[in-house]
Protein backbone atom coordinates (compact mmCIF):
# COMPACT_ATOMS: atom_id res chain seq x y z
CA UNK A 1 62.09 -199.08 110.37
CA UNK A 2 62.03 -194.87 110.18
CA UNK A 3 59.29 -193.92 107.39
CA UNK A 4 59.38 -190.57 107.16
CA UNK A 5 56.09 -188.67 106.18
CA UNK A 6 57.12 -187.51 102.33
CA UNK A 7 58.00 -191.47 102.65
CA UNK A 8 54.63 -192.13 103.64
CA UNK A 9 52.89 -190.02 101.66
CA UNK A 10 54.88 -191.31 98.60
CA UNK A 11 53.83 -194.82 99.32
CA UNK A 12 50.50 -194.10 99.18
CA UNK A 13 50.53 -192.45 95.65
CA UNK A 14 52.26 -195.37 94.46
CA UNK A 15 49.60 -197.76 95.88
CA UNK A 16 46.74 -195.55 94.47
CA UNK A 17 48.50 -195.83 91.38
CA UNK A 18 49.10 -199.11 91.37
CA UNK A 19 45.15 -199.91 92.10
CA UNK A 20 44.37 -197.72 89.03
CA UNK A 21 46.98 -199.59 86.54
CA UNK A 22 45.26 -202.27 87.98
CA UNK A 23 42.02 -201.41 86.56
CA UNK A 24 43.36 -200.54 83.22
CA UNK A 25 45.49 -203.48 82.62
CA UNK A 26 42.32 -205.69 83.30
CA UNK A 27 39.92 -203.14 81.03
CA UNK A 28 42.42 -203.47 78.19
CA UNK A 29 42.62 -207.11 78.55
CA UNK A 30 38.48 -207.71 78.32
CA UNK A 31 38.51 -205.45 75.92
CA UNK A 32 41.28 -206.66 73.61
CA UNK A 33 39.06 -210.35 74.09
CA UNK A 34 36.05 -208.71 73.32
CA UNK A 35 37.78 -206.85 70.05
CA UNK A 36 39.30 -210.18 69.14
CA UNK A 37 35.98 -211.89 69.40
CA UNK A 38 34.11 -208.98 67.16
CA UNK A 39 36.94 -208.95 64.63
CA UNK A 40 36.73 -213.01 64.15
CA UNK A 41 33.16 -212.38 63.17
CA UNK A 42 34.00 -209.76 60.46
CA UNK A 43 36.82 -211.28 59.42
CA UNK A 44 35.95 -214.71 58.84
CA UNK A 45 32.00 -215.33 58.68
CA UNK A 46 30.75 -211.45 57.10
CA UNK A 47 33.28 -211.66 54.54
CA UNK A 48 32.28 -214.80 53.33
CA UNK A 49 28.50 -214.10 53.53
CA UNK A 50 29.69 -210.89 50.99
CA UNK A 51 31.59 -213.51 48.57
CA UNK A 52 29.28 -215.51 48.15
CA UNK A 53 26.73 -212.48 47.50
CA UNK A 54 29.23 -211.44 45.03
CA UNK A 55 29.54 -214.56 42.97
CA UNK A 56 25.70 -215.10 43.04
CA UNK A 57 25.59 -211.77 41.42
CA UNK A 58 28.17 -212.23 38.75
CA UNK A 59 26.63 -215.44 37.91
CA UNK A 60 22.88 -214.03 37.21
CA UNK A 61 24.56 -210.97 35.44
CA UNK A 62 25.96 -213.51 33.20
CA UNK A 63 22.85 -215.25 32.93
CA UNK A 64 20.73 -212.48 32.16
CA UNK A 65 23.29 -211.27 29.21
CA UNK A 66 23.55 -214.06 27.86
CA UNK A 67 19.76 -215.24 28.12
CA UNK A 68 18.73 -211.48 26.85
CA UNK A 69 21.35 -212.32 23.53
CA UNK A 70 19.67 -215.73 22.95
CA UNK A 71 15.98 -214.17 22.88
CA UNK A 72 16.84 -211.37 20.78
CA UNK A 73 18.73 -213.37 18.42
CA UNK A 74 21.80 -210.81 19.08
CA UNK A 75 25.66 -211.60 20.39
CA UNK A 76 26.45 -211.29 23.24
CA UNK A 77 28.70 -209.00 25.30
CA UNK A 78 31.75 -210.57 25.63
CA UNK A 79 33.76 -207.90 27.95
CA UNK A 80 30.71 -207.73 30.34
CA UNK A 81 30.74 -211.42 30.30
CA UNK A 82 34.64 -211.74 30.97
CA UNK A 83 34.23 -209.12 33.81
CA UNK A 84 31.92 -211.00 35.65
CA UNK A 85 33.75 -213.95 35.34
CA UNK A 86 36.72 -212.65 36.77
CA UNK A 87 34.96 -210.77 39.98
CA UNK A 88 32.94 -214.54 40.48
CA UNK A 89 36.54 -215.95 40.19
CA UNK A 90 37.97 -213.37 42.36
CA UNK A 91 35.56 -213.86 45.24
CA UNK A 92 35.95 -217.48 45.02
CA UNK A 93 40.05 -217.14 45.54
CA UNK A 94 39.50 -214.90 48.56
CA UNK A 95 36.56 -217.20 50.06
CA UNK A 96 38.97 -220.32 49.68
CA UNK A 97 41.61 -218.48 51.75
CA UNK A 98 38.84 -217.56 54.24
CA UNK A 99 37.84 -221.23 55.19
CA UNK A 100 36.84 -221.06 58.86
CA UNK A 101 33.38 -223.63 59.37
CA UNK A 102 33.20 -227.32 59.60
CA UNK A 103 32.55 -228.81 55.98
CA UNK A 104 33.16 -224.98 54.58
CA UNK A 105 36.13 -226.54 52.86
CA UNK A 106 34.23 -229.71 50.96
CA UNK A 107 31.61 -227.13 49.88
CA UNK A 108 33.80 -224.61 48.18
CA UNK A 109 35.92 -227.15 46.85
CA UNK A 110 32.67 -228.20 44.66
CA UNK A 111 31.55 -224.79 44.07
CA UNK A 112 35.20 -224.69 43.06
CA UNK A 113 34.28 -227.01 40.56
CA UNK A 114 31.22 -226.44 38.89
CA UNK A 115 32.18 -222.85 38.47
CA UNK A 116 34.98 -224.17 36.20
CA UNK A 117 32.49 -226.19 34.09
CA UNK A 118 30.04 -223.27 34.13
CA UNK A 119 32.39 -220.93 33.05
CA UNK A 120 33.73 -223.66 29.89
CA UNK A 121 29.90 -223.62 28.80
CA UNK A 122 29.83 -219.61 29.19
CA UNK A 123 33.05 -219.47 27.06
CA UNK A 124 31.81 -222.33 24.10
CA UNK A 125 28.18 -219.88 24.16
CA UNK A 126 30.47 -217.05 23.52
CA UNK A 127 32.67 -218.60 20.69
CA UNK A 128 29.30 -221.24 19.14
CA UNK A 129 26.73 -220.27 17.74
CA UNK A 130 23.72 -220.13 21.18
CA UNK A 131 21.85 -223.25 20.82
CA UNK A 132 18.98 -224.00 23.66
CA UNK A 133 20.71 -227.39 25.01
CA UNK A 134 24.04 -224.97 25.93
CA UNK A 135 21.49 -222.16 27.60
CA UNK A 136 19.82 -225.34 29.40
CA UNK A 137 22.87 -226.68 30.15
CA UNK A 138 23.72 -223.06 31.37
CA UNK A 139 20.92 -223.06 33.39
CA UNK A 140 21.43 -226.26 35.31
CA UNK A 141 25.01 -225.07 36.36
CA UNK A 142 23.83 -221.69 37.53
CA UNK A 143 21.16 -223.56 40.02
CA UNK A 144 23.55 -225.87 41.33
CA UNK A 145 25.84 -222.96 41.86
CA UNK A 146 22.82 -220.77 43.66
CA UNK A 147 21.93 -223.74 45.77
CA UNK A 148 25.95 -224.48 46.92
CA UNK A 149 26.27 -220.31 47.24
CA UNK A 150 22.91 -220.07 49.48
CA UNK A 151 24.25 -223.42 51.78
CA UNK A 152 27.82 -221.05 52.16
CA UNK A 153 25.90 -218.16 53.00
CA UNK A 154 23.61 -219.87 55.44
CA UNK A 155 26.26 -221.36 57.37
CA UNK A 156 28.27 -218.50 57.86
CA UNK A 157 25.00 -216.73 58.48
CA UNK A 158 24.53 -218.99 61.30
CA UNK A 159 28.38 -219.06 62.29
CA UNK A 160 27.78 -215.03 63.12
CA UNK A 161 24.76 -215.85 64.86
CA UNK A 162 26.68 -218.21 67.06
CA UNK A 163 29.91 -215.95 67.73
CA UNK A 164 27.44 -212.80 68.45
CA UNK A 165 25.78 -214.74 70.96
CA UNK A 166 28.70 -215.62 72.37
CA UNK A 167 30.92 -212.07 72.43
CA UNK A 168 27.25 -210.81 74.02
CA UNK A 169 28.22 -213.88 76.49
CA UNK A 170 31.73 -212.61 76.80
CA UNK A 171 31.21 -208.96 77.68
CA UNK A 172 27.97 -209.48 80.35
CA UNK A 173 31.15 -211.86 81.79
CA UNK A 174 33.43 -208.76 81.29
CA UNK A 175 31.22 -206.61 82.45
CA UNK A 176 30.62 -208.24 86.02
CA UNK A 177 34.10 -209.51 86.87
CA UNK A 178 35.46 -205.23 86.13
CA UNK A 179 31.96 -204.37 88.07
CA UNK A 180 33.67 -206.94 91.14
CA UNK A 181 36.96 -205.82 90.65
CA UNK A 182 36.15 -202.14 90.51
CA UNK A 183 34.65 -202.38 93.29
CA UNK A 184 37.12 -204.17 95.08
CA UNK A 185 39.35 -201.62 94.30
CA UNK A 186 37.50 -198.91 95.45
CA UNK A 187 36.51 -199.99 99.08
CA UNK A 188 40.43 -200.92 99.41
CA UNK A 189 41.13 -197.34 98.06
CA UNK A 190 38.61 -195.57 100.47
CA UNK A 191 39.83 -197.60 103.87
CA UNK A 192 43.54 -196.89 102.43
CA UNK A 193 42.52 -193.01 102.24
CA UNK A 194 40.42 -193.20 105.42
CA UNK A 195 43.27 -194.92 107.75
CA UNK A 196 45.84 -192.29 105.80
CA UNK A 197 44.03 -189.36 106.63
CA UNK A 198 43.05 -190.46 110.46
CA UNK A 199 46.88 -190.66 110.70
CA UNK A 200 47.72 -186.83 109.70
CA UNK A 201 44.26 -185.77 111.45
CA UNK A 202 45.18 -187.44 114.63
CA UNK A 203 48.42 -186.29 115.08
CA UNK A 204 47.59 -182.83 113.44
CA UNK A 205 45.31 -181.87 116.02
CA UNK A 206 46.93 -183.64 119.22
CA UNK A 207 50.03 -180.92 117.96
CA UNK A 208 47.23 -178.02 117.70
CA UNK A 209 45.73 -178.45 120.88
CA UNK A 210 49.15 -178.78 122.38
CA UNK A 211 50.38 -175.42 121.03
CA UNK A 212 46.99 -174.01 122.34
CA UNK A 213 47.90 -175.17 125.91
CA UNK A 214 51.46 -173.36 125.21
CA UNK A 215 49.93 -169.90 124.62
CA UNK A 216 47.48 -170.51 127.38
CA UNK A 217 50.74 -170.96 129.56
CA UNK A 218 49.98 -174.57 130.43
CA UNK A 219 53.64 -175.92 130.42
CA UNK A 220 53.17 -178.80 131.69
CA UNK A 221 51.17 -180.06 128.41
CA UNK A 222 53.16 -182.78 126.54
CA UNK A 223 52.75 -184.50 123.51
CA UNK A 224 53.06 -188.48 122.96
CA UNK A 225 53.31 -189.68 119.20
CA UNK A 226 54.33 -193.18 118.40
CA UNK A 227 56.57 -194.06 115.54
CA UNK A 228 59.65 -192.75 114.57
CA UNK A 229 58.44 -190.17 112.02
CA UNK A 230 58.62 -186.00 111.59
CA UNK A 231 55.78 -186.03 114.25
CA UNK A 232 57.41 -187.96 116.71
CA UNK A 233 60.84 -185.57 116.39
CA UNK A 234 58.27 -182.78 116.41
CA UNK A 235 57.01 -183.99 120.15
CA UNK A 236 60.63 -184.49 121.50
CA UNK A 237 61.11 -180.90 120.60
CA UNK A 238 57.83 -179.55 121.84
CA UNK A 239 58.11 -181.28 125.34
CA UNK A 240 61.84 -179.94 125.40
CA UNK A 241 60.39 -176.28 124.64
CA UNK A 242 57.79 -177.30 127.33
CA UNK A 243 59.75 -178.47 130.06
CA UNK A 244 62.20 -175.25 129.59
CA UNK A 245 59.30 -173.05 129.26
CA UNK A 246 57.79 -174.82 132.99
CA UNK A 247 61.40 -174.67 134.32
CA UNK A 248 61.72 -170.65 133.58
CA UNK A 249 58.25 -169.99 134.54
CA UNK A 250 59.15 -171.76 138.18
CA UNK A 251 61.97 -169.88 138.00
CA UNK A 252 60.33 -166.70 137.35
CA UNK A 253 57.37 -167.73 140.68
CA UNK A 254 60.22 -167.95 143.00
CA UNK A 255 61.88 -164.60 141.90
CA UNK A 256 58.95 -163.32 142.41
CA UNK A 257 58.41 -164.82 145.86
CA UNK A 258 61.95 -163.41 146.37
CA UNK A 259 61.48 -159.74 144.54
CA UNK A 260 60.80 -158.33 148.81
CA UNK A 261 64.36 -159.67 149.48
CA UNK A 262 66.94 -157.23 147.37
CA UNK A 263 68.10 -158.21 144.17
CA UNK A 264 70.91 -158.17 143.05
CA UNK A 265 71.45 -156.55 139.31
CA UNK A 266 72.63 -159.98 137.86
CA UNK A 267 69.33 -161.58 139.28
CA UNK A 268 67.51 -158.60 137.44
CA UNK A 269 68.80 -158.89 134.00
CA UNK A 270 68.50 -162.80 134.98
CA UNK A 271 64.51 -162.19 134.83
CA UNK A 272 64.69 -159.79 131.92
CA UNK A 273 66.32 -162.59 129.56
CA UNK A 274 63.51 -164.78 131.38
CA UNK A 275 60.96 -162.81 130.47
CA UNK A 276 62.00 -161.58 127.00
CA UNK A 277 62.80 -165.39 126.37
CA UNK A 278 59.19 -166.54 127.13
CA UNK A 279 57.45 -164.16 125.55
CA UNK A 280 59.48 -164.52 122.32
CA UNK A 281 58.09 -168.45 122.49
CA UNK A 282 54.79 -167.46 123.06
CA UNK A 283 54.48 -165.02 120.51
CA UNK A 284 56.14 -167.86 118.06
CA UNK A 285 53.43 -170.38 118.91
CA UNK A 286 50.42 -168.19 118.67
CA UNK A 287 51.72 -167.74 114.65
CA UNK A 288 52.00 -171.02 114.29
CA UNK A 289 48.56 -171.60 115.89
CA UNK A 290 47.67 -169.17 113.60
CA UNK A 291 48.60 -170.83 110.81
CA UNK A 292 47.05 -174.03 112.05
CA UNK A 293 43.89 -172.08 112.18
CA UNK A 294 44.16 -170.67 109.14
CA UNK A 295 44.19 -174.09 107.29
């Protein structure tokens, strides 16, 4: 099969290419994994660390107003008090939609419930008249509450623990297979280049030298390229130019062993074209040695 050399040469960008899409479809894929991983974390462990945070908070807010009223003999604030309520309720909706842990469920499902009765004896505080059995009753709620709150934020405290350890896991994995495979890549790259460029170089300079024996007048220099490429058309023409060149210099010796005979005018402008002819193709190959120089 004919390859030509723009063939060739195309070929080989493609397979560069190819080695570098290579390397970027398996660096997006470790990465994507390692976003995924990283994401999880935020999504469903931080978030319900900061939930529970904010319910803990709303809950001692509510607490201390209502506490502060009782001691002071004054009423309370009842918009604060309905505020809180709703953010403690609000973070308790998004943290049972955000159920991710083993036995996360069974535990929200009870703080679930004793934030309903809590809130009933916040509501009859607001509406009675404060009586020390309701704060105490209060009270008791609130520390289940705290205790259930600090057991949700422990174990998705420990959940990120876990999943850090484990993306750290994942991208020291990442890290060494794309450190293999890069380098993989590269010494297949390099011996690619290295055998590409021996091929040009080799033929490249077999085609300089020969020219050089051309302008030296050594016609009997030939050139021998395998393949069936530009180079190997090039050496059929340059041992055709050769061999005419070594037939018309003969030529030219045995005119000259004949120029003591008489010549006729026909052999004369004979060795005039001869001459004219040859040095036309020498002064064509020293340009294009030349040029070969040059570069």
């Amino acid at each position: 099969m004919r390859h030509s050399i723009r063939t060739r040469f195309t070929l080989g960008m493609v397979f560069i290419f190819l080695i570098i899409l290579v390397l970027s479809v398996f660096s997006g894929f470790y990465l994507n994994k390692l976003s995924k991983k990283t994401s999880a974390i935020l999504k469903e462990n931080y978030l319900s660390v900061v939930y529970a945070r904010e319910m803990s908070e709303g809950i001692m807010n509510i607490n201390q107003e209502i506490t502060t009223s009782f001691l002071t003999n004054k009423n309370s604030d009842s918009l604060k008090i309905e505020k809180e309520l709703s953010v403690v309720n609000k973070s308790l909706q998004s943290e049972k939609n955000d159920i991710t842990e083993p036995g996360e469920g069974d535990l929200v499902s009870g703080i679930e419930t004793d934030f309903k009765e809590y809130r009933n004896i916040v509501l009859k505080s607001m509406i009675l008249v404060q009586s020390s059995d309701n704060l105490l009753k209060m009270q008791n709620k609130s520390g289940e509450l705290y205790q259930q709150l600090s057991i949700l934020s422990q174990m998705n405290g420990k959940a990120i623990e876990v999943k850090t350890d484990d993306a750290k896991k994942s991208s020291k994995s990442a890290l060494t297979q794309m450190t293999v495979l890069a380098t993989l890549c590269f010494l297949i790259a390099l011996s690619f280049i290295y055998s590409f460029a021996s091929y040009f170089n080799e033929r490249v300079f077999q085609l300089y030298n020969g020219i050089k024996e051309i302008v030296s007048s050594n016609y009997n220099q030939r050139l021998y390229f395998n393949g069936k490429d530009e180079f190997y058309e090039i050496s059929l023409v340059f041992n055709e130019m050769a061999e005419k060149l070594n037939s018309r210099k003969e030529m030219s010796v045995t005119l000259q062993k004949d120029s003591g005979k008489d010549l006729s005018s026909k052999d004369v402008e004979e060795l005039k074209k001869l001459l004219f002819q040859m040095k036309i193709m020498e002064e064509q190959a020293t340009a294009l040695l030349s040029r070969f120089e040059k570069q």
